[in-house]
N, C-alpha and C. Protein backbone atom coordinates (compact mmCIF):
# COMPACT_ATOMS: atom_id res chain seq x y z
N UNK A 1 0.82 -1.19 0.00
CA UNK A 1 0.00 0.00 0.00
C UNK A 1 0.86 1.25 0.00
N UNK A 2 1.87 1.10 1.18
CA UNK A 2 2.51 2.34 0.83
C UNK A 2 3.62 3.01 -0.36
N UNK A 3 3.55 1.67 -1.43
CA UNK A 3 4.39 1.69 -2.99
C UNK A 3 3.33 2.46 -3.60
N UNK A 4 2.03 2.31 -3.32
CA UNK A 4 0.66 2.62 -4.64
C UNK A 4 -0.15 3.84 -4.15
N UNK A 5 -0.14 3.73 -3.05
CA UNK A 5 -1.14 5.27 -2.25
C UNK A 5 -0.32 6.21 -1.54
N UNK A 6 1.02 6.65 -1.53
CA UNK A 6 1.67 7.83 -1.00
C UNK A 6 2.00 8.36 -1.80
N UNK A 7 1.71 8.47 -2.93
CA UNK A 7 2.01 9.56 -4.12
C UNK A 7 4.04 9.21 -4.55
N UNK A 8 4.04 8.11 -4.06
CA UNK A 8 5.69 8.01 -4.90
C UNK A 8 6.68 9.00 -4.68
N UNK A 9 6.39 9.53 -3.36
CA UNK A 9 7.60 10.34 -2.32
C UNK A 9 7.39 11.80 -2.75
N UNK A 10 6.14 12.20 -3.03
CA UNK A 10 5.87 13.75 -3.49
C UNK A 10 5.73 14.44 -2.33
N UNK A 11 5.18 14.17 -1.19
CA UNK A 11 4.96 14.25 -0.06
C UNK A 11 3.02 15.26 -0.01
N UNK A 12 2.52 15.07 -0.91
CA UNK A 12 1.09 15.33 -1.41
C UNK A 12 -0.11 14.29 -0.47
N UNK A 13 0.59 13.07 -0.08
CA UNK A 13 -0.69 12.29 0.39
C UNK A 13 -0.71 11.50 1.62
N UNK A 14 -0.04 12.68 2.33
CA UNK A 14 0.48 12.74 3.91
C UNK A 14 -0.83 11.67 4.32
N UNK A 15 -2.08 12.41 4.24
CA UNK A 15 -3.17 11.60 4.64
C UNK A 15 -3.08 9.97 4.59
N UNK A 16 -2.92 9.11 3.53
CA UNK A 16 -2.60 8.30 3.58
C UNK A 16 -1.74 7.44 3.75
N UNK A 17 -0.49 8.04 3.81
CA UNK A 17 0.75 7.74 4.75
C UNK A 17 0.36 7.47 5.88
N UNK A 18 -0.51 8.65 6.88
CA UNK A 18 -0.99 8.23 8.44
C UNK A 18 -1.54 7.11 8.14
N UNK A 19 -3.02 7.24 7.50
CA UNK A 19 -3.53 5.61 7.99
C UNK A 19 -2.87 4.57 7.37
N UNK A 20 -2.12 4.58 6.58
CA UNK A 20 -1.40 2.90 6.16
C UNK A 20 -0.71 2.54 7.54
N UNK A 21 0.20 4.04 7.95
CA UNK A 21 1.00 3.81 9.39
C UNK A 21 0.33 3.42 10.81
N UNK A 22 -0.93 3.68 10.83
CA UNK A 22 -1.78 3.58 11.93
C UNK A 22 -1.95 2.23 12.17
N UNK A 23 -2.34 1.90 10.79
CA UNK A 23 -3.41 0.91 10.53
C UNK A 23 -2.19 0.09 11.19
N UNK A 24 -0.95 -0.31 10.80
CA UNK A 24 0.44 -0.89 10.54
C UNK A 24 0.76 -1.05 11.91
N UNK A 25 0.60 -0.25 12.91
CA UNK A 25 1.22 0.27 14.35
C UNK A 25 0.17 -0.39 15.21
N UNK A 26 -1.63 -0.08 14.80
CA UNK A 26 -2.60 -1.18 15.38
C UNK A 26 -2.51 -2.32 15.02
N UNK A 27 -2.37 -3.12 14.19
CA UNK A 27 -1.83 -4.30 14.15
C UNK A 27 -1.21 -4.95 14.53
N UNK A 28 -0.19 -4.65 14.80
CA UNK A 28 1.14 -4.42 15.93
C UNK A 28 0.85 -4.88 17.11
N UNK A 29 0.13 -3.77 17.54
CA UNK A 29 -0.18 -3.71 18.79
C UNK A 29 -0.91 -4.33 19.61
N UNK A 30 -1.96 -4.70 18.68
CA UNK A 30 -3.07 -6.04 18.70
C UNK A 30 -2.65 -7.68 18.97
N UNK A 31 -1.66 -7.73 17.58
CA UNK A 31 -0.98 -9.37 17.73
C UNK A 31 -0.24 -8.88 19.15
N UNK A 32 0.60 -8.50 20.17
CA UNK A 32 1.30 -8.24 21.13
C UNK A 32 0.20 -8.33 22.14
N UNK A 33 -0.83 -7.71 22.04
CA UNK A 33 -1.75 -7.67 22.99
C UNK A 33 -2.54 -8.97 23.12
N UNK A 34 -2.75 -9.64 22.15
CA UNK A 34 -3.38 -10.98 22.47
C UNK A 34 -2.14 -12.19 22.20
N UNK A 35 -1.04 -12.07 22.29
CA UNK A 35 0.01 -13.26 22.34
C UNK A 35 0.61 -12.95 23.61
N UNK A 36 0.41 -11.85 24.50
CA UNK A 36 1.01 -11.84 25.70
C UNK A 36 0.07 -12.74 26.68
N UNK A 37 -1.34 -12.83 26.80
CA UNK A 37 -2.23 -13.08 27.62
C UNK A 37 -1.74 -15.01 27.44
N UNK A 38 -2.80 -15.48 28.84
CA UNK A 38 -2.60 -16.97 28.93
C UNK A 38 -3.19 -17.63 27.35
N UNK A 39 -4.18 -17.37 27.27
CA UNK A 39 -5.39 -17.81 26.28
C UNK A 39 -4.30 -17.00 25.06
N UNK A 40 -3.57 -16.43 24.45
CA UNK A 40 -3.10 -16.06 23.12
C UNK A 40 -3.57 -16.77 22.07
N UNK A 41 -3.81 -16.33 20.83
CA UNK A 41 -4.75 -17.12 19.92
C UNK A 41 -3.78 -16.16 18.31
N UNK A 42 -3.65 -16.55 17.41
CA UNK A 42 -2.99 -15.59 16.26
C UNK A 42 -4.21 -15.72 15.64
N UNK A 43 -5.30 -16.48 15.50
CA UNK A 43 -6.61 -16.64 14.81
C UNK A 43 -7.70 -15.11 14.97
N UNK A 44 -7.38 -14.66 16.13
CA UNK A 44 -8.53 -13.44 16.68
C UNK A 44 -7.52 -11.97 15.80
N UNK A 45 -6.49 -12.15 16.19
CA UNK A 45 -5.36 -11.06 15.66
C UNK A 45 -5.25 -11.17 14.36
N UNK A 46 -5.64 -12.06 13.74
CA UNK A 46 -5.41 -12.21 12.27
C UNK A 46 -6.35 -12.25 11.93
N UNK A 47 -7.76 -12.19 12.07
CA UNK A 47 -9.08 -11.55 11.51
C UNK A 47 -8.94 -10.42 11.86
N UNK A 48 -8.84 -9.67 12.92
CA UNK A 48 -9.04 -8.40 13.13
C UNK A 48 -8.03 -7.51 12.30
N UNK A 49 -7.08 -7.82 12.49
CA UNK A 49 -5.85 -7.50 11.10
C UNK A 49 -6.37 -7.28 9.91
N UNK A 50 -6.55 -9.01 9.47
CA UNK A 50 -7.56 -8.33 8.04
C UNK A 50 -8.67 -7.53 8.04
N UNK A 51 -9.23 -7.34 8.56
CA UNK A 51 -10.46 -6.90 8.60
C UNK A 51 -9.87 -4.97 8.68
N UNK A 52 -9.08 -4.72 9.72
CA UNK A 52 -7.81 -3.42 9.86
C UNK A 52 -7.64 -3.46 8.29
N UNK A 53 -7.00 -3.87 7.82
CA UNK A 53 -6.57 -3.60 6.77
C UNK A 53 -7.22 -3.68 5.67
N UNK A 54 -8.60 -4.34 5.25
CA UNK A 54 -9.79 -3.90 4.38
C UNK A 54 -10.28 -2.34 4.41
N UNK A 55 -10.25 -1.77 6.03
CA UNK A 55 -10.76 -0.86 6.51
C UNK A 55 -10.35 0.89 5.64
N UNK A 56 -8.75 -0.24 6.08
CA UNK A 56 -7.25 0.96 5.42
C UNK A 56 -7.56 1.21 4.09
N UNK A 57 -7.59 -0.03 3.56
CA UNK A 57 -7.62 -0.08 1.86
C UNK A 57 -9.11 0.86 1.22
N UNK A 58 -10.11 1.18 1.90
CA UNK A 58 -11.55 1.07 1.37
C UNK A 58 -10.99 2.82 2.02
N UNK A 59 -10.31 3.69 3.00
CA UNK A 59 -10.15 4.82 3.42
C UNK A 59 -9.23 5.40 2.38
N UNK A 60 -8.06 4.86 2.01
CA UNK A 60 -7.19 5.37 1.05
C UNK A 60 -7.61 4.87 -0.76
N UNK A 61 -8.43 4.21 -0.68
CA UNK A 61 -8.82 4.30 -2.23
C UNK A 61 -10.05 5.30 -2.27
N UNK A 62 -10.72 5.94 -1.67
CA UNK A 62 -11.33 6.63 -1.32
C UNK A 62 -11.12 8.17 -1.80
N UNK A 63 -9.97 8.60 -1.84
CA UNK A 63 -9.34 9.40 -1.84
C UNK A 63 -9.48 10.30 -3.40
N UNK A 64 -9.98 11.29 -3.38
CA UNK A 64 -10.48 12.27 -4.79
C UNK A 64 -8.75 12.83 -5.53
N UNK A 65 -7.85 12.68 -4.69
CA UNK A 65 -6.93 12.80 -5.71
C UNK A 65 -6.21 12.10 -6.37
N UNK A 66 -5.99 12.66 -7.72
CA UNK A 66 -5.22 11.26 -8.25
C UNK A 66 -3.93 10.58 -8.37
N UNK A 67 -3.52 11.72 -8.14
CA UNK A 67 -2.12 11.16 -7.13
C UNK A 67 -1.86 10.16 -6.30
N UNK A 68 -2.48 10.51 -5.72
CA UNK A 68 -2.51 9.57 -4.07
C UNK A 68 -3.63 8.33 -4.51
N UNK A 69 -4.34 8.21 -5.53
CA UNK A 69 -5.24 7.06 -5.85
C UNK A 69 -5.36 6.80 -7.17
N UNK A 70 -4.23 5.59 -7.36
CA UNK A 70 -4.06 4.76 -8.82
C UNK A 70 -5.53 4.74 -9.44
N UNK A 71 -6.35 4.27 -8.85
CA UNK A 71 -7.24 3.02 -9.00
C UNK A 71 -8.07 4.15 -8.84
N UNK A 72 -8.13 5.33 -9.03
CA UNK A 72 -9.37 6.63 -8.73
C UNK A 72 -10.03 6.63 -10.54
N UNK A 73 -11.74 6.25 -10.32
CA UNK A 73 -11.79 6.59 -11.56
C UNK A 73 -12.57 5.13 -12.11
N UNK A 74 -12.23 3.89 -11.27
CA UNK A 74 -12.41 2.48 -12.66
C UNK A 74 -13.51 2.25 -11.37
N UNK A 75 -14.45 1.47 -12.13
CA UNK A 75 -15.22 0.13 -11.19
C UNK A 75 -15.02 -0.46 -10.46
N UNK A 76 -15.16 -0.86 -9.14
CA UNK A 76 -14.55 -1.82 -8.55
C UNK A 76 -15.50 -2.92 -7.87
N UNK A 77 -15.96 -3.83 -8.80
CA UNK A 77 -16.67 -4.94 -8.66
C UNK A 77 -16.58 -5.86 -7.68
N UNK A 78 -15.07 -5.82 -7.45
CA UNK A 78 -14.76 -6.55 -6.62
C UNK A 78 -14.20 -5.68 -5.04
N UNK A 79 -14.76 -5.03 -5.06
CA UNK A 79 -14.37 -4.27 -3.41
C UNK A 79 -15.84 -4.02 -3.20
N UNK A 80 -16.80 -3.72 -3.97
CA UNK A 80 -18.25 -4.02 -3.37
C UNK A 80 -18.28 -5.54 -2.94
N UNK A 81 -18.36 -6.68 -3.31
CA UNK A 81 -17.89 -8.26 -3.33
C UNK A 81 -17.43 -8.75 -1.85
N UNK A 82 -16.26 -7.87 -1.94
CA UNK A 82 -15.39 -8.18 -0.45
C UNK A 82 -15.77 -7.17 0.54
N UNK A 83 -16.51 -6.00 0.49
CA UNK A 83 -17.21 -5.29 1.36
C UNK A 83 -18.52 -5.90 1.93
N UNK A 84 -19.77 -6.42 1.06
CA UNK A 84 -20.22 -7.13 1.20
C UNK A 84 -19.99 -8.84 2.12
N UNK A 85 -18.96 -9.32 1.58
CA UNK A 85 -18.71 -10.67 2.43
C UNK A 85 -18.45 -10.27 3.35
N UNK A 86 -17.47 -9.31 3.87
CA UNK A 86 -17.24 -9.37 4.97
C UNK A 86 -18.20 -9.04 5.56
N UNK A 87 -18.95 -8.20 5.43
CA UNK A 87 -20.06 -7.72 6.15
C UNK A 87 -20.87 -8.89 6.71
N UNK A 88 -21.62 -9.82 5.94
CA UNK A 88 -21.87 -10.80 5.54
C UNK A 88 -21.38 -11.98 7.01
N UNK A 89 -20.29 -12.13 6.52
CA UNK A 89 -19.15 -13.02 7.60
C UNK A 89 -18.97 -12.26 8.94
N UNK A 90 -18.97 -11.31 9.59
CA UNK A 90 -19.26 -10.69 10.39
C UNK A 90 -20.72 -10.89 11.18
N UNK A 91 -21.66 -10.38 10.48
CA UNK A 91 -22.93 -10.83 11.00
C UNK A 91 -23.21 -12.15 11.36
N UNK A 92 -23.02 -13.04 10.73
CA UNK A 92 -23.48 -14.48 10.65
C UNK A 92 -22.22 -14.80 12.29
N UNK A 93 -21.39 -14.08 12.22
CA UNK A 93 -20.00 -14.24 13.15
C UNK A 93 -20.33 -13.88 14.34
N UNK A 94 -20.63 -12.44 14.61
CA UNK A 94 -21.78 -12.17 15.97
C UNK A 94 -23.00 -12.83 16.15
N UNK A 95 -23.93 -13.04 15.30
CA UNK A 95 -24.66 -13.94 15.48
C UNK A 95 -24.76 -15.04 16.87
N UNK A 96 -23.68 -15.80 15.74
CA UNK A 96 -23.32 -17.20 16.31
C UNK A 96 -22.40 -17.25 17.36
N UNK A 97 -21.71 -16.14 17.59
CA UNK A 97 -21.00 -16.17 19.12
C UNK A 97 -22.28 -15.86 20.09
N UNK A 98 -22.84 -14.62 19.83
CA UNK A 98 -24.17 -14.32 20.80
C UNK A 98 -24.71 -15.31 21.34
N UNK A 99 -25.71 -16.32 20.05
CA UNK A 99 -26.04 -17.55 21.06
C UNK A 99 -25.60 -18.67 21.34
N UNK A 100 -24.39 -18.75 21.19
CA UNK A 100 -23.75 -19.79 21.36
C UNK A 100 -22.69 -19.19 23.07
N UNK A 101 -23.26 -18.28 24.02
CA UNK A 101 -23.04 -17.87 24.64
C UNK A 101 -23.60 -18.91 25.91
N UNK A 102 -22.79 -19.21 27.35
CA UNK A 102 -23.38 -20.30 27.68
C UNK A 102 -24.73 -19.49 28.76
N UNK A 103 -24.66 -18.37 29.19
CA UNK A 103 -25.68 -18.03 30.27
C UNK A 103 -27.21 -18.16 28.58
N UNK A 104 -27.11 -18.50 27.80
CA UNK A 104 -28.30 -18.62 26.69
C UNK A 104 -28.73 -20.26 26.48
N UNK A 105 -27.84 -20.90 27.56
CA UNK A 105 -28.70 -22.81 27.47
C UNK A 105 -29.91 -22.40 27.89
N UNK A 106 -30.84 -24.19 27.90
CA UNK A 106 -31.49 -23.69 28.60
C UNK A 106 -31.95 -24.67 30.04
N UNK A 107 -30.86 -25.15 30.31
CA UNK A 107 -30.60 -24.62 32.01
C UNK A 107 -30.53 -23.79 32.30
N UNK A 108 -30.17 -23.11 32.41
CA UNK A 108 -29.89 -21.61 32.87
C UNK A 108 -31.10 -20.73 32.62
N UNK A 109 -32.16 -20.58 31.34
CA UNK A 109 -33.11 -20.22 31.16
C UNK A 109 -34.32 -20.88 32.13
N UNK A 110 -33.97 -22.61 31.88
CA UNK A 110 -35.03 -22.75 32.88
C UNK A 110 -34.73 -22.77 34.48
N UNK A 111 -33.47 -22.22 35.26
CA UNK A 111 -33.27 -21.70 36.31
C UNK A 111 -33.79 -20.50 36.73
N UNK A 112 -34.37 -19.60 35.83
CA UNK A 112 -34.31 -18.56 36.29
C UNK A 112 -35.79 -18.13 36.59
N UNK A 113 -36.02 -17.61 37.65
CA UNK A 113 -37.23 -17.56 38.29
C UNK A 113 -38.03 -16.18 37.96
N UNK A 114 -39.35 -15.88 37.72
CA UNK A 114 -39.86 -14.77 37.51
C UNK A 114 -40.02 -14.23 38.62
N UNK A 115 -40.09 -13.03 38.90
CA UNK A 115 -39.72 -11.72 39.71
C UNK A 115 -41.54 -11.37 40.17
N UNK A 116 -41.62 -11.48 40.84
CA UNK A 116 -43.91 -11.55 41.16
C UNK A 116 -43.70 -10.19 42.35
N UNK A 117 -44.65 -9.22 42.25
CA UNK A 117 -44.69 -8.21 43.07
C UNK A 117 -45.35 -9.13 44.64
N UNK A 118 -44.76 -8.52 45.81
CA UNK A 118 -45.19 -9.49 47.28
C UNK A 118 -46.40 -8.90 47.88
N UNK A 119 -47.03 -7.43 46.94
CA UNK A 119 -47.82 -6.52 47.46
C UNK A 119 -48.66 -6.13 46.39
N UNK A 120 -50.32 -5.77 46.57
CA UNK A 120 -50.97 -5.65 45.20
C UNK A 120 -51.18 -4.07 44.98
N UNK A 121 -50.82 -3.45 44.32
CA UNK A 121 -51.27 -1.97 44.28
C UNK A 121 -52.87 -1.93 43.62
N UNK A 122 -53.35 -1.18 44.04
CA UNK A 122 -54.83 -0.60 43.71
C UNK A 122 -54.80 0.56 43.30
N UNK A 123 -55.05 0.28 42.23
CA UNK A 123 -54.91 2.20 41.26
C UNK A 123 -56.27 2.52 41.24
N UNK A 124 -56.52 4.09 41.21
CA UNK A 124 -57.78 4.79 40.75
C UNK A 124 -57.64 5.12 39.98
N UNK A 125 -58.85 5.04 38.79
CA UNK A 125 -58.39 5.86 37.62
C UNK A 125 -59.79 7.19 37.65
N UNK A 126 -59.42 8.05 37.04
CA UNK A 126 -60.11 9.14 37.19
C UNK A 126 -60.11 9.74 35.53
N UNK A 127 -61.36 10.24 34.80
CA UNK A 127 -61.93 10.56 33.40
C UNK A 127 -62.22 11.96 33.95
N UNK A 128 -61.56 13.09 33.97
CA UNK A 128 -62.06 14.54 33.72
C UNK A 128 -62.67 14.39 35.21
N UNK A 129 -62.68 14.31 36.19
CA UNK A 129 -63.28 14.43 37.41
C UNK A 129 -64.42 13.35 37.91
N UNK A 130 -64.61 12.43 36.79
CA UNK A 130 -65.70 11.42 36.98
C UNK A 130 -65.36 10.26 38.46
């Protein structure tokens, strides 16, 4: 990204220099943050990565100048495609973590007791003074 979207050392597309670098530095920071813990996993860091870096790509092609954006100008059939799936793969992804959550068995559903008032209130209702 940073060969095709920094304008080839003009210094014109500062903007996208930051987020390639951001994006580059959260990534970073992410795999470190989940390989330090007991549970470390490269599977959670490496979706979120890609997913970082779809983010990057869809912010800097974005971009109205043409300098700073090869690809400013053509169709891109295939970044609607992969905007879509992911979207797609995401949903179906929360989804299925949500109920596949364990307080959602249903033990636990059928443990749980309804809440009954211990006292009856008696309301008046009143129509214009009637």
């Amino acid at each position: 990204m940073y060969s095709h979207y920094t304008g080839h050392g003009e210094g014109g597309c500062a903007g996208n220099t930051w987020v390639i670098t951001l994006t580059l530095l959260g990534i970073i920071a992410i795999t470190a943050i989940q390989l330090s813990g007991t549970e470390g996993s490269l599977l959670t860091s490496g979706v979120v990565s890609i997913y970082a870096i779809y983010l990057c790509f869809s912010i800097i092609s974005s971009n109205p100048k043409g300098d700073c954006n090869p690809q400013l100008g053509s169709n891109d059939i295939w970044g609607i495609t992969i905007g879509l799936l992911f979207t797609t793969i995401s949903l179906i992804w929360t989804g299925w973590s949500w109920s596949a959550e364990t307080r959602l068995t249903t033990e636990s559903v059928q443990s749980a007791k309804a809440v009954l008032p211990t006292t009856r209130i008696k309301f008046r209702y009143t129509i214009n003074g009637w």
